[in-house]
C-alpha atoms as a PDB file:
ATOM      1  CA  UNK A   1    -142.785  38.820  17.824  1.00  0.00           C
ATOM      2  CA  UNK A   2    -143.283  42.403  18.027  1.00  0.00           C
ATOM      3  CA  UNK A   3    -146.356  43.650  19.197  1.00  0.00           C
ATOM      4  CA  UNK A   4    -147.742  47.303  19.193  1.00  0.00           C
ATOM      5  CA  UNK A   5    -150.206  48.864  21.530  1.00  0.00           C
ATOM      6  CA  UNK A   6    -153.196  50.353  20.057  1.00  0.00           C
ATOM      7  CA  UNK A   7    -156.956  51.648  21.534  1.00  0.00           C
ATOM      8  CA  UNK A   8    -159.887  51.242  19.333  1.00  0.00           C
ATOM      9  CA  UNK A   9    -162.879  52.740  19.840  1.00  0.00           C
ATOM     10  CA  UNK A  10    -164.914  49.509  19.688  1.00  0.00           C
ATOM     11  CA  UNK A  11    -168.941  49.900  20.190  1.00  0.00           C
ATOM     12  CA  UNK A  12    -168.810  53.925  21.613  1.00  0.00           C
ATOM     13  CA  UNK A  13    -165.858  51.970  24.418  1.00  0.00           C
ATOM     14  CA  UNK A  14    -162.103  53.033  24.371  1.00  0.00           C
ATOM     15  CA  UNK A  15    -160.261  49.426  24.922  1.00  0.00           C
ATOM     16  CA  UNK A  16    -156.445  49.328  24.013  1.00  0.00           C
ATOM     17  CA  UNK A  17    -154.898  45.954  23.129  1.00  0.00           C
ATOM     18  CA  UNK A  18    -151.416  44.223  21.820  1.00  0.00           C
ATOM     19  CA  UNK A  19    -151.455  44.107  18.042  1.00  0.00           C
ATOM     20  CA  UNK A  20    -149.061  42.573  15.354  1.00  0.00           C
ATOM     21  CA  UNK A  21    -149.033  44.984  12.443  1.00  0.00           C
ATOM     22  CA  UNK A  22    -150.449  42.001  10.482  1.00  0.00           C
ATOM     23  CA  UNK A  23    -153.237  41.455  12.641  1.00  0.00           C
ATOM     24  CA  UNK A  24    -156.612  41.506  11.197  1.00  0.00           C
ATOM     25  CA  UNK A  25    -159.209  43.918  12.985  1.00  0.00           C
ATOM     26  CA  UNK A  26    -161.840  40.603  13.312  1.00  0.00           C
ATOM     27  CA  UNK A  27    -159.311  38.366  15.409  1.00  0.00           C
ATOM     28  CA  UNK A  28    -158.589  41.102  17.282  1.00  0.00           C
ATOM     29  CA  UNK A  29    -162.446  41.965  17.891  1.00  0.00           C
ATOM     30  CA  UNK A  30    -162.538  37.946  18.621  1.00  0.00           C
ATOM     31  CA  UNK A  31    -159.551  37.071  20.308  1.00  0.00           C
ATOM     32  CA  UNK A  32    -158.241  39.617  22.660  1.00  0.00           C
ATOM     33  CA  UNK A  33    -161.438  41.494  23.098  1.00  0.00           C
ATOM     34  CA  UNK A  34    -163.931  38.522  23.089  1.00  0.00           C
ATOM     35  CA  UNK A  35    -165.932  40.332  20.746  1.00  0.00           C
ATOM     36  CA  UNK A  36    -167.083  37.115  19.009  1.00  0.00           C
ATOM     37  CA  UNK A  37    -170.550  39.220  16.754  1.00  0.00           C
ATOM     38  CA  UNK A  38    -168.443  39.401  14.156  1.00  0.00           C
ATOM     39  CA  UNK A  39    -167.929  36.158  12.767  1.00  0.00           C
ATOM     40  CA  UNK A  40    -164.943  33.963  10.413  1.00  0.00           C
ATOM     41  CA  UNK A  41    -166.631  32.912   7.105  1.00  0.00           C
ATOM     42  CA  UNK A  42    -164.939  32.961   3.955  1.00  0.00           C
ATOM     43  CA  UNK A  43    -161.558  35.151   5.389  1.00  0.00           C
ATOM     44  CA  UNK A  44    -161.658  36.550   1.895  1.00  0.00           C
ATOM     45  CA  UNK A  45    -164.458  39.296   1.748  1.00  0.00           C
ATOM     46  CA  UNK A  46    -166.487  37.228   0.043  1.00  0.00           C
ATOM     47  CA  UNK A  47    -169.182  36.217   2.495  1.00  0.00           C
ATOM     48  CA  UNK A  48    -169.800  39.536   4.982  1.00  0.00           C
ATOM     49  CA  UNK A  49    -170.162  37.302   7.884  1.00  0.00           C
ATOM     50  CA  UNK A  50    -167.740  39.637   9.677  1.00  0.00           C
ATOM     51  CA  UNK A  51    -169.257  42.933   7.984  1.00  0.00           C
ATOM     52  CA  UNK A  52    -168.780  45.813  10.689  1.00  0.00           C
ATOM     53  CA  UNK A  53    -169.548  49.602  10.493  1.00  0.00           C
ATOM     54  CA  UNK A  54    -166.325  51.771  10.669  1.00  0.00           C
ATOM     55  CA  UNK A  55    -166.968  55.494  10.851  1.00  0.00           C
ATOM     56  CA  UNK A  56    -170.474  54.899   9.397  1.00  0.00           C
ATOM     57  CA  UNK A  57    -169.571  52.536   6.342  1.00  0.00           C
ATOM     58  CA  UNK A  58    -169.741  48.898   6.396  1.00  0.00           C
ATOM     59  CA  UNK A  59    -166.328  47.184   5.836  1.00  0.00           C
ATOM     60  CA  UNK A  60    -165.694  43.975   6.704  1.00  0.00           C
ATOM     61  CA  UNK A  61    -163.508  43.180   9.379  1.00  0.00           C
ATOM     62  CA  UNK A  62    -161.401  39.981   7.817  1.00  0.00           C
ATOM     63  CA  UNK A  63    -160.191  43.054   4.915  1.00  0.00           C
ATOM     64  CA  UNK A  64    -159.011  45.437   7.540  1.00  0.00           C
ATOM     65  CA  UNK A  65    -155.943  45.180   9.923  1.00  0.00           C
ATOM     66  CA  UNK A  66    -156.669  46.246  13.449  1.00  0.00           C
ATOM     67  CA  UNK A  67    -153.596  49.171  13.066  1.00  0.00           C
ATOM     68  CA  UNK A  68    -156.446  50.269  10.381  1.00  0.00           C
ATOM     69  CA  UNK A  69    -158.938  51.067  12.690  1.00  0.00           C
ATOM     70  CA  UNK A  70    -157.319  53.526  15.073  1.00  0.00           C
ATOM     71  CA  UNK A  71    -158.835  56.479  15.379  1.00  0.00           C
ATOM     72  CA  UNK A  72    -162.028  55.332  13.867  1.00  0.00           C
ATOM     73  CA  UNK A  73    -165.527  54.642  15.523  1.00  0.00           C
ATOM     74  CA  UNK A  74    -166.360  51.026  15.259  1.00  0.00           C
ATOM     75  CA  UNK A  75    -169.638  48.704  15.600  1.00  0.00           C
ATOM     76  CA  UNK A  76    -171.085  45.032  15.030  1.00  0.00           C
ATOM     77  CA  UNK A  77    -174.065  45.595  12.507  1.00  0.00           C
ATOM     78  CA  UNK A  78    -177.577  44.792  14.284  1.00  0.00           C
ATOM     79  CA  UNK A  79    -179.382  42.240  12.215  1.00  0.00           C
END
């Protein structure tokens, strides 16, 4: 399995991590990270359970693959 290093700029913090090119920018957040605001609903965009901001915009982070999200600001919404 061939993984890629990447750094995100995850809540105003540089952290780099081991990506797939498949991986999706919420396990990443969960998994590696331990990021665990963002939560698994749906997996399909449906919910927003995992709904992030990303340079300002809301996405949500089960639609996005981590590679995605490089050079971007990133942040759990506050409720």
């Amino acid at each position: 399995m061939y993984k890629t290093e990447i750094t995100l700029d995850v809540n105003n913090e540089q952290r780099t991590v081991y990506v797939r090119n498949a991986d999706l920018l919420l396990d990443v957040l969960r998994e590696p990270l331990g990021l665990t605001g963002a939560k698994p609903g749906c997996l399909n965009g449906d919910c927003g359970t995992c709904t992030i901001e990303v340079d300002g915009e809301t996405m949500k982070a089960c639609l996005m693959l981590a590679v995605e999200a490089v050079g971007k600001k990133s942040q759990r919404l506050k409720a």
